[in-house]
N, C-alpha and C. Protein backbone atom coordinates (compact mmCIF):
# COMPACT_ATOMS: atom_id res chain seq x y z
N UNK A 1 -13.20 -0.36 11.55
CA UNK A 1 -11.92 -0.05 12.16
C UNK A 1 -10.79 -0.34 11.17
N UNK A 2 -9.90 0.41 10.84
CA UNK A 2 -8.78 0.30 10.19
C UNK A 2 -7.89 -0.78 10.52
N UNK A 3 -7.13 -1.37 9.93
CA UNK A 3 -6.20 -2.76 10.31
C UNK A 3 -5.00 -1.95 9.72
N UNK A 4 -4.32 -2.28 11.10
CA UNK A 4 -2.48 -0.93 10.97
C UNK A 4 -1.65 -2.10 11.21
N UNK A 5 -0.37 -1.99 10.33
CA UNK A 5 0.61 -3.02 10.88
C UNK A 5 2.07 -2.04 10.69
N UNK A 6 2.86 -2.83 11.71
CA UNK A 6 3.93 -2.27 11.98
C UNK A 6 5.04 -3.39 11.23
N UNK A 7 5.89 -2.56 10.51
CA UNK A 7 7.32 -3.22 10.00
C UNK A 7 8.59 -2.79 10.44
N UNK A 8 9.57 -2.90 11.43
CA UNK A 8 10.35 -1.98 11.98
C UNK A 8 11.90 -2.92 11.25
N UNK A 9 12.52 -2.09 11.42
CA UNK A 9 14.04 -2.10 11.26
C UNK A 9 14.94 -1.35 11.58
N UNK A 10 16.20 -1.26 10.80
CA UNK A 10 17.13 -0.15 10.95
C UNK A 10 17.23 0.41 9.15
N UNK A 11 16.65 -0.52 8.40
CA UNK A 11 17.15 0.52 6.88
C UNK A 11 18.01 1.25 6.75
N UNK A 12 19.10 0.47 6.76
CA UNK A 12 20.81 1.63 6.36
C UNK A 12 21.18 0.82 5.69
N UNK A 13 21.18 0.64 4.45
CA UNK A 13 20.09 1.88 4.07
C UNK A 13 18.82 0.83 3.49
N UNK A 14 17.40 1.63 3.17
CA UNK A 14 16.22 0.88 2.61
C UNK A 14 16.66 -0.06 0.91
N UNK A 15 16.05 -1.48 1.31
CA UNK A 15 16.76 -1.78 -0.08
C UNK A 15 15.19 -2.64 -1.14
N UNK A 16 15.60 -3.11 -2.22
CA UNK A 16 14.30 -3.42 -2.42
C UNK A 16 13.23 -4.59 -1.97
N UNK A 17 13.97 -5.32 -0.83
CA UNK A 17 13.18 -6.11 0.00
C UNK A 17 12.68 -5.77 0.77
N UNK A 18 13.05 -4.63 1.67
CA UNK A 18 11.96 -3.43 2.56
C UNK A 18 11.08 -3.01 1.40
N UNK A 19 11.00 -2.62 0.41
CA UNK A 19 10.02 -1.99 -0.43
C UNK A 19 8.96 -3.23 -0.36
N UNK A 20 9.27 -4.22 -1.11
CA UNK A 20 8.93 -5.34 -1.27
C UNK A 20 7.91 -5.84 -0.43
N UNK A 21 8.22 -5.59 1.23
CA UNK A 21 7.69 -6.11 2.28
C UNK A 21 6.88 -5.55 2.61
N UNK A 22 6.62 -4.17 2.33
CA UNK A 22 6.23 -2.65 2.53
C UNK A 22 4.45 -2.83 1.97
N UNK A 23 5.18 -3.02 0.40
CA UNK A 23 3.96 -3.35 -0.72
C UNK A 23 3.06 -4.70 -0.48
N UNK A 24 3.63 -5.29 0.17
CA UNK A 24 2.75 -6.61 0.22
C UNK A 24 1.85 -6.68 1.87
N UNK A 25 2.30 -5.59 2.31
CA UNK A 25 1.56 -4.97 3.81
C UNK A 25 0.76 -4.77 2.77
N UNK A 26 0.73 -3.26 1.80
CA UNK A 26 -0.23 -2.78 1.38
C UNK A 26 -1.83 -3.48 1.12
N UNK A 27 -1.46 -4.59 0.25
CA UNK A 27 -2.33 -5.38 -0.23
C UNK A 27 -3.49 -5.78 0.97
N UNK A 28 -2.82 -6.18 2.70
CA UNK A 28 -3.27 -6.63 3.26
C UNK A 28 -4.13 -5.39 4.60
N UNK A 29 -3.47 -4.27 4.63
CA UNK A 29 -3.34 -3.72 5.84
C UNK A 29 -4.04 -1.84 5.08
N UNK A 30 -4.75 -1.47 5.69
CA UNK A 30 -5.43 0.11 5.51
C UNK A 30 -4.20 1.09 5.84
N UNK A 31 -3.12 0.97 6.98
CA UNK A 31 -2.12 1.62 7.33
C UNK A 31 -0.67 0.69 7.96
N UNK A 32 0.42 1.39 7.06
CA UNK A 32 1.85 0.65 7.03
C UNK A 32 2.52 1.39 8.18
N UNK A 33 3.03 1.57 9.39
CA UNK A 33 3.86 2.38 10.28
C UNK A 33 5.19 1.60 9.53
N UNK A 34 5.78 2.02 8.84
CA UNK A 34 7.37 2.07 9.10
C UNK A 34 8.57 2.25 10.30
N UNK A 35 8.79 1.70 10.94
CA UNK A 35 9.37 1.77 12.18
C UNK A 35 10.87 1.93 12.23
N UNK A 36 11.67 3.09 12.06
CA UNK A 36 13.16 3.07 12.28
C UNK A 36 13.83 2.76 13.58
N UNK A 37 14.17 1.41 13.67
CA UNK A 37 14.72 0.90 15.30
C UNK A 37 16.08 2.21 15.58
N UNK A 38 15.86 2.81 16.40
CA UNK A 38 17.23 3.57 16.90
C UNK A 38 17.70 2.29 17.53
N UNK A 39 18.85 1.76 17.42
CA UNK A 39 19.27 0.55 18.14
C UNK A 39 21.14 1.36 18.67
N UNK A 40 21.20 0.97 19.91
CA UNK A 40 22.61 1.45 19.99
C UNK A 40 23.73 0.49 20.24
N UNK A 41 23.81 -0.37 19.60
CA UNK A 41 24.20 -1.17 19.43
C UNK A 41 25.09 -1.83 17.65
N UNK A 42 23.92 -0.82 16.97
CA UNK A 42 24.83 -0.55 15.75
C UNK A 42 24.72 0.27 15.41
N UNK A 43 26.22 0.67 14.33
CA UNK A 43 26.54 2.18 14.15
C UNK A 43 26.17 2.06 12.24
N UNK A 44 25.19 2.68 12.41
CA UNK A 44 24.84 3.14 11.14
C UNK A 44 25.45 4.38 9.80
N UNK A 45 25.81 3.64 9.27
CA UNK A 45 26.12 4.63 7.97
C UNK A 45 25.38 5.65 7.66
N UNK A 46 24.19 5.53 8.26
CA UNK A 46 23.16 6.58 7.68
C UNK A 46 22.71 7.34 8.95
N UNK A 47 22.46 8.54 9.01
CA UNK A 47 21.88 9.31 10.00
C UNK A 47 20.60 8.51 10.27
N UNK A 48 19.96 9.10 11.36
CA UNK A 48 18.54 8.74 11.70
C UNK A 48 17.64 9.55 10.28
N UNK A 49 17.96 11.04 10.45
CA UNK A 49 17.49 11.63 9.01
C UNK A 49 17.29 11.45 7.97
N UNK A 50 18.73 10.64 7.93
CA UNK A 50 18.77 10.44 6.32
C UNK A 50 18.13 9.26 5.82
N UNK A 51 18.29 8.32 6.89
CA UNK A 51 17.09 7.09 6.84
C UNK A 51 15.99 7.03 6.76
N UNK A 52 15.65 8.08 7.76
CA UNK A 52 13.65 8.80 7.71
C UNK A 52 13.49 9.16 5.81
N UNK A 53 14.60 10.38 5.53
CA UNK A 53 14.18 10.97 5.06
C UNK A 53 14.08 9.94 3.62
N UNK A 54 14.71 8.98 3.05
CA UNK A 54 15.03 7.56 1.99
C UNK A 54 13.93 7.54 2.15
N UNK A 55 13.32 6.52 3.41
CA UNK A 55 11.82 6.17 3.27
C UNK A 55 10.48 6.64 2.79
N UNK A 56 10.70 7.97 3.39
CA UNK A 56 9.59 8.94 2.47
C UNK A 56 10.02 9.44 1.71
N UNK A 57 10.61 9.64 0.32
CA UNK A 57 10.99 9.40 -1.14
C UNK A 57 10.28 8.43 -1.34
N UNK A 58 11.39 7.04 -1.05
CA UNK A 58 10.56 5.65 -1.26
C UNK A 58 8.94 5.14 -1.31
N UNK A 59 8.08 5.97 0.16
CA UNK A 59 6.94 5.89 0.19
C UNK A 59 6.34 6.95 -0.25
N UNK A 60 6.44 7.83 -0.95
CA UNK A 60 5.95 9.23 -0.72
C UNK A 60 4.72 9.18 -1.66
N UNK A 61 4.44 8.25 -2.36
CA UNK A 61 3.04 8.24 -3.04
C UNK A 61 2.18 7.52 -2.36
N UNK A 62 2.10 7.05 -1.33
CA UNK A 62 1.60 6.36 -0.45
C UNK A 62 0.90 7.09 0.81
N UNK A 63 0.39 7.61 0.62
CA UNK A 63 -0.01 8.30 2.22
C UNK A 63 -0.55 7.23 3.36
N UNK A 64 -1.07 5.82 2.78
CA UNK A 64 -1.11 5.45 4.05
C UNK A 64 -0.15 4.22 4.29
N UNK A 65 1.18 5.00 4.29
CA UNK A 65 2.60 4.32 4.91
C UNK A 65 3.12 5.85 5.77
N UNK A 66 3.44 5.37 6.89
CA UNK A 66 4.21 6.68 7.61
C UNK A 66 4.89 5.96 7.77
N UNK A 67 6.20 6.93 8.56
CA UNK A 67 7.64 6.43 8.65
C UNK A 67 7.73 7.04 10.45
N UNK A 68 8.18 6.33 10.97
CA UNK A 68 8.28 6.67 12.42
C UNK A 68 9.41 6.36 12.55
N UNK A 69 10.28 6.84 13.46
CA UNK A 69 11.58 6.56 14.64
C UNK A 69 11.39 5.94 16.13
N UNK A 70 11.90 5.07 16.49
CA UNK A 70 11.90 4.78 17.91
C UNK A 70 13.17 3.86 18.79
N UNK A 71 12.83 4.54 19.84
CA UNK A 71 14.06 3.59 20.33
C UNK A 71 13.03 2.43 21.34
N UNK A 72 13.77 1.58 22.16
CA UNK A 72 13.15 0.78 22.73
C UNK A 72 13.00 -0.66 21.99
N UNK A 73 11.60 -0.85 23.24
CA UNK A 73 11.32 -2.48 22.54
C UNK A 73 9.78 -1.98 21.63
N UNK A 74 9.94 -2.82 20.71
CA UNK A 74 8.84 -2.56 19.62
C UNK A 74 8.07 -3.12 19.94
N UNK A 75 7.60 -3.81 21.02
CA UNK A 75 5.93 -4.55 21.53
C UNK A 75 5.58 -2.97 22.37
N UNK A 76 6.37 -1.82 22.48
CA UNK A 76 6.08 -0.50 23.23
C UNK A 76 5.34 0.86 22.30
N UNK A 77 5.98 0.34 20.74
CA UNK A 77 5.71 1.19 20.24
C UNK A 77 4.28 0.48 19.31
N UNK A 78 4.37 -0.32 19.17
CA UNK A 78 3.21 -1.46 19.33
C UNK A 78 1.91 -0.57 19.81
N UNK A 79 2.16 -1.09 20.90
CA UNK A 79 0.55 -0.61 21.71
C UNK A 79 1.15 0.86 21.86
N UNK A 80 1.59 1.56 21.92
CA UNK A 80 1.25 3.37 21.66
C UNK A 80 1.18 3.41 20.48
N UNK A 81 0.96 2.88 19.02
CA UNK A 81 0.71 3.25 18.10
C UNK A 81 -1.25 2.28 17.91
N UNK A 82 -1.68 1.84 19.00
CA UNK A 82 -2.55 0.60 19.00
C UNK A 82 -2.40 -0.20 18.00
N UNK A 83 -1.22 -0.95 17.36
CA UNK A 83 -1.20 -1.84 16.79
C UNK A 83 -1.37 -2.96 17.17
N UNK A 84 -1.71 -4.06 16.21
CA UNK A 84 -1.46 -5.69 16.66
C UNK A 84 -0.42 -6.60 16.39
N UNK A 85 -0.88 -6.19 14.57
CA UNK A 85 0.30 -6.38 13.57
C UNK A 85 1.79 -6.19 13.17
N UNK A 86 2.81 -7.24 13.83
CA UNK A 86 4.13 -6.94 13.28
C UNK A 86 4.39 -8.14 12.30
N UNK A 87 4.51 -7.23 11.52
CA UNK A 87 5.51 -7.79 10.13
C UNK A 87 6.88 -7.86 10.42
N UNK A 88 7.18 -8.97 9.63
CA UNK A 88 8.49 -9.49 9.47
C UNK A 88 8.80 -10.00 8.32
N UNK A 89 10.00 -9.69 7.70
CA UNK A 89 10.40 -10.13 6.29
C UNK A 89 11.12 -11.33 6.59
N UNK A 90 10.92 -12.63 5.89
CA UNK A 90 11.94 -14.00 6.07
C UNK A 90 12.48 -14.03 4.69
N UNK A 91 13.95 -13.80 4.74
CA UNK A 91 14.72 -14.53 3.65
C UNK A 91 14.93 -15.75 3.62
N UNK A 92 15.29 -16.51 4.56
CA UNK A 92 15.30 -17.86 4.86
C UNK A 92 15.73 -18.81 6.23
N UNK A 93 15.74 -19.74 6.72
CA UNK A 93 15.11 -20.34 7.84
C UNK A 93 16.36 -19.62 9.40
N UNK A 94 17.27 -19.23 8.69
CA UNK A 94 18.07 -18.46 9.79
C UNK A 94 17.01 -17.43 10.45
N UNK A 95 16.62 -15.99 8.86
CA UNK A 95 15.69 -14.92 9.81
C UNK A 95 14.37 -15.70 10.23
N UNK A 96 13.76 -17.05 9.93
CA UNK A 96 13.08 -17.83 10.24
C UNK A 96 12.22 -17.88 12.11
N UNK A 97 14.38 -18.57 12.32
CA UNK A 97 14.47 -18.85 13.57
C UNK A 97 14.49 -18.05 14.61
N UNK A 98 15.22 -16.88 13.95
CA UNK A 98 15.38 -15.45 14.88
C UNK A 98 13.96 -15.15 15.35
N UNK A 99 13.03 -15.08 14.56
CA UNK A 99 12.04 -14.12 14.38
C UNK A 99 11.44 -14.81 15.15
N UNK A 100 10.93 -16.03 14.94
CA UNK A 100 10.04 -16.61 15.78
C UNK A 100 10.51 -16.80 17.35
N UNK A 101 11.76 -16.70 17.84
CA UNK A 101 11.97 -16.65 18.94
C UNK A 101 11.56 -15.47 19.74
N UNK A 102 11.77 -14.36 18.48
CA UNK A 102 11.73 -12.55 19.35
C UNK A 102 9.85 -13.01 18.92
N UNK A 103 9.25 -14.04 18.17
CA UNK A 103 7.60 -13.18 18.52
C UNK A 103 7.14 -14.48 20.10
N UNK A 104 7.69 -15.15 20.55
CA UNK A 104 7.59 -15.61 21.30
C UNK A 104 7.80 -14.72 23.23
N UNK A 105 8.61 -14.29 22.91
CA UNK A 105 8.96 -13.19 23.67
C UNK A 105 8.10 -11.93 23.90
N UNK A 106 7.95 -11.34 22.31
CA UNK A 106 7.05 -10.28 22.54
C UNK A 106 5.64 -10.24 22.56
N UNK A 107 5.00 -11.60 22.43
CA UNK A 107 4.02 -12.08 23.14
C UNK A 107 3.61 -12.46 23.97
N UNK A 108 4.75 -12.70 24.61
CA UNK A 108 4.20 -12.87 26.28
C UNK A 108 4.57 -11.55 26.72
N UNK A 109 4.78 -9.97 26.16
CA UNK A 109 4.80 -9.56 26.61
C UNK A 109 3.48 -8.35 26.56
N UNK A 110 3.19 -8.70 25.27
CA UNK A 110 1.87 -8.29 24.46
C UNK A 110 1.05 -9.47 23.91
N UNK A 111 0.14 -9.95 24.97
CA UNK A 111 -0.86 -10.88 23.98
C UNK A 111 -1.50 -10.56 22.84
N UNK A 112 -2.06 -9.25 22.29
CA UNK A 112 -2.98 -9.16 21.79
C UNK A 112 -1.91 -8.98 20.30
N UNK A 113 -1.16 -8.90 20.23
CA UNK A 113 -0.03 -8.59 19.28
C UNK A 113 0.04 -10.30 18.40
N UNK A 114 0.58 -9.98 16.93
CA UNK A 114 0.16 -10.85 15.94
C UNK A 114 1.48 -10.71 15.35
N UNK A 115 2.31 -11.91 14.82
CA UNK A 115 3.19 -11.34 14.24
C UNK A 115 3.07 -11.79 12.69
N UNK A 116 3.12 -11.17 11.82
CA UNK A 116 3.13 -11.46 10.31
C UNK A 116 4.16 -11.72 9.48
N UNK A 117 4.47 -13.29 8.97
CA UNK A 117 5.91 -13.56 8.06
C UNK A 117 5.50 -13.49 6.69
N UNK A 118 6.13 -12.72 6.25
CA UNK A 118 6.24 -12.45 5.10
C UNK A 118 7.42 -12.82 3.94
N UNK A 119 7.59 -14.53 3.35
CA UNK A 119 9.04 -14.52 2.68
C UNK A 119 9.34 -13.75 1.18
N UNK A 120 10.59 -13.19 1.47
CA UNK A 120 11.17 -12.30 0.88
C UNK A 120 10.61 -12.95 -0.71
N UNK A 121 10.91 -12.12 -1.87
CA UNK A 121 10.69 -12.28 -3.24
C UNK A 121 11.64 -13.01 -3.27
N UNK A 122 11.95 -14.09 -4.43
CA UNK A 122 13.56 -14.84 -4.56
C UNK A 122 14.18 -13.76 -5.20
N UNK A 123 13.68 -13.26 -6.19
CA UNK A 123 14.98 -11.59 -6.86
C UNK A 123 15.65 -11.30 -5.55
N UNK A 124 14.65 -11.58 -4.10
CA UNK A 124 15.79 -10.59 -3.24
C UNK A 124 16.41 -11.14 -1.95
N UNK A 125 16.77 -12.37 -2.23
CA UNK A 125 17.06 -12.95 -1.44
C UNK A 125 18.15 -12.88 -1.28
N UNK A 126 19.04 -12.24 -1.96
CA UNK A 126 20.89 -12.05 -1.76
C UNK A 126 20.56 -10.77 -0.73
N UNK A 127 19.93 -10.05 -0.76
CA UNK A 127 19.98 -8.76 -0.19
C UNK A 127 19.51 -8.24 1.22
N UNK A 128 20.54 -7.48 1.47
CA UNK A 128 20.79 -7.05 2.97
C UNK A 128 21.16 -5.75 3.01
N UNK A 129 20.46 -5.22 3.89
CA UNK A 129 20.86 -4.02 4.31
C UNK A 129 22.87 -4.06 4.31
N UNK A 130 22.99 -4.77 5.10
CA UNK A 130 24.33 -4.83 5.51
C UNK A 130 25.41 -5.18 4.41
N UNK A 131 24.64 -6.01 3.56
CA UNK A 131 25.65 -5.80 2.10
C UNK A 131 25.26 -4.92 1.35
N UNK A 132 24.28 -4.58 1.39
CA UNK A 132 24.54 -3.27 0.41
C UNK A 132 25.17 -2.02 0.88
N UNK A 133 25.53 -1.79 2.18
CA UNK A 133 25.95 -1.17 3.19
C UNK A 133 27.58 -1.08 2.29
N UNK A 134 27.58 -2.12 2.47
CA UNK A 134 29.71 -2.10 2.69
C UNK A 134 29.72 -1.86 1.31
N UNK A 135 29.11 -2.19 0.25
CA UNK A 135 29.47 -1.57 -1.29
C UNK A 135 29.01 -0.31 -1.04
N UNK A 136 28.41 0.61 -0.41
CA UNK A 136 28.45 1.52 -0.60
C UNK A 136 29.74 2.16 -0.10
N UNK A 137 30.31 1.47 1.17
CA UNK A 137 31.34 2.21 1.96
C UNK A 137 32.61 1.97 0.85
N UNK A 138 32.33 0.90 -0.13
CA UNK A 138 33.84 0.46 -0.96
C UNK A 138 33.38 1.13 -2.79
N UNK A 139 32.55 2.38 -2.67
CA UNK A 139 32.04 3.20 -3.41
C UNK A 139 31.58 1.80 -4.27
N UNK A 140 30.65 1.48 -4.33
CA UNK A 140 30.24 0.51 -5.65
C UNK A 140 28.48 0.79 -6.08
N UNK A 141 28.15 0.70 -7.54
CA UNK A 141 26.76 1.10 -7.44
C UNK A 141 26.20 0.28 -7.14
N UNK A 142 24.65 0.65 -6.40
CA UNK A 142 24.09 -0.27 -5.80
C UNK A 142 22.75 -0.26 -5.92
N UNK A 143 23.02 0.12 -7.13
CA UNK A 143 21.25 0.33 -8.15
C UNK A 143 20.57 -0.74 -8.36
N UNK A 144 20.75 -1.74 -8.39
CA UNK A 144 19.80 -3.11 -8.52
C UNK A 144 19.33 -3.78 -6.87
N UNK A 145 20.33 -3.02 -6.04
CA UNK A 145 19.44 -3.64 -4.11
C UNK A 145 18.45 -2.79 -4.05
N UNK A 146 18.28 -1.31 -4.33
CA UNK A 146 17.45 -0.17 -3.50
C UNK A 146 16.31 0.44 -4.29
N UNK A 147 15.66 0.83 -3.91
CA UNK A 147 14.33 1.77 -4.56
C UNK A 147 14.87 2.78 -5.72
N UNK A 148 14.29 2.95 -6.28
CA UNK A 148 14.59 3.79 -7.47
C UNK A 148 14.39 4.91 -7.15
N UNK A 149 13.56 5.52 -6.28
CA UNK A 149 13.34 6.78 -5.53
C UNK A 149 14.42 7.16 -4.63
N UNK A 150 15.47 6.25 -4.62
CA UNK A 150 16.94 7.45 -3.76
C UNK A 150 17.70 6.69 -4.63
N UNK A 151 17.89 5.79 -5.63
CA UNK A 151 19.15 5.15 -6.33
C UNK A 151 19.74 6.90 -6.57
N UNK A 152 19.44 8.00 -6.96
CA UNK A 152 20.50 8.75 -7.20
C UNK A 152 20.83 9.41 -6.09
N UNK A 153 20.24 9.62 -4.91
CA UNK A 153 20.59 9.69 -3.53
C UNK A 153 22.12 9.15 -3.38
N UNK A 154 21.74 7.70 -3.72
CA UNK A 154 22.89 6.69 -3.09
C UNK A 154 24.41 7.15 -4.07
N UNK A 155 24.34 7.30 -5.52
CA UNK A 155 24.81 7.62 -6.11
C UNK A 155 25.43 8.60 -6.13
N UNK A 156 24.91 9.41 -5.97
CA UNK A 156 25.51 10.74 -5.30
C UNK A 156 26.76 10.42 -4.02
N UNK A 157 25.99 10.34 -2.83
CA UNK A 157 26.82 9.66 -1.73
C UNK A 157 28.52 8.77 -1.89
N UNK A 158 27.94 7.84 -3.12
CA UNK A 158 28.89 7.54 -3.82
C UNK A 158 30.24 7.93 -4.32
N UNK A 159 29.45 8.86 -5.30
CA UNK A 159 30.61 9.44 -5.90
C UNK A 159 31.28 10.61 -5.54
N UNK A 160 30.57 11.35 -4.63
CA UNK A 160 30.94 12.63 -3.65
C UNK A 160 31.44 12.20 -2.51
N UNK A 161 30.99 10.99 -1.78
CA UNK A 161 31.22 10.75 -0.22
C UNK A 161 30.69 11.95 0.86
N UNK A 162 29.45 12.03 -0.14
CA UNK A 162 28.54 13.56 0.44
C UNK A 162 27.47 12.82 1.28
N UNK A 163 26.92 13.21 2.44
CA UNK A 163 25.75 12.44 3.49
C UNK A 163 24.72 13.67 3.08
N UNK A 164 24.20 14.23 1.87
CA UNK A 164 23.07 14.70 1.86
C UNK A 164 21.98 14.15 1.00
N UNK A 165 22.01 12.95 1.82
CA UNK A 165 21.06 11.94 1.39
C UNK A 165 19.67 12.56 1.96
């Protein structure tokens, strides 16, 4: 039987600690679901598209990483994808605390569900979606947070203020 794990977020945009977290599934797991949280609650810089579409660039030599969308609670997309495995990236004891509270929760709401911490590389421990976010909105390059497979994506975006990412 294949061992599938799920990594979900919002990636607006993907930076190289999602890669990071991605690759070190690899090592452990036969299949990566990438999970784009539709969350409405924050307003993303990036389309749902354009986020899908980053990730597979990013993964695209990888066939066994897919990239999925979902809204909801992720112990749902969980068991409709029959997973067990959620990954979680820890930068440090803040996403620590968070995390272990939401796998407390989503285990009693899914027993059979596992959650996996994974701490971030130290190279990437400054890095956040959300700061690399606002240098992009204050045009700045942001070639040393993100995958090298959309750095000219982002660049572009940049210097055009074009969304055909």
């Amino acid at each position: 039987m294949k061992k599938k794990c799920l990594f979900a977020g919002t990636f607006d945009p993907p930076t190289l600690g999602h890669k990071d977290i991605v690759m070190k599934c690899l090592a452990l797991f036969d299949e990566v679901i990438v999970a784009i949280l539709i969350n409405p609650n924050k307003k993303p810089l990036f389309s749902l598209e354009e986020r899908q579409g980053m990730l597979e660039k990013v993964f695209a030599e990888y066939p066994n990483v897919r990239v999925v969308a979902y809204d909801g609670l992720t112990v749902d997309l969980l068991k409709r994808e029959n997973v067990r495995f959620y990954v979680r990236g820890i930068r440090n004891g803040t996403d620590y605390d968070y995390e272990a509270q939401l796998n407390y929760i989503n285990t009693d709401m899914y027993k059979d569900m596992l959650t996996v911490f994974f701490p971030t590389r130290q190279e990437f421990l400054h890095i956040s979606s959300s700061l690399v976010k606002d240098a992009i909105r204050f045009h700045k390059n942001v070639d040393k947070y993100v995958p090298e497979e959309i750095r000219e994506d982002l660049r572009k975006y940049i210097q055009e203020g074009k969304k055909d990412v």
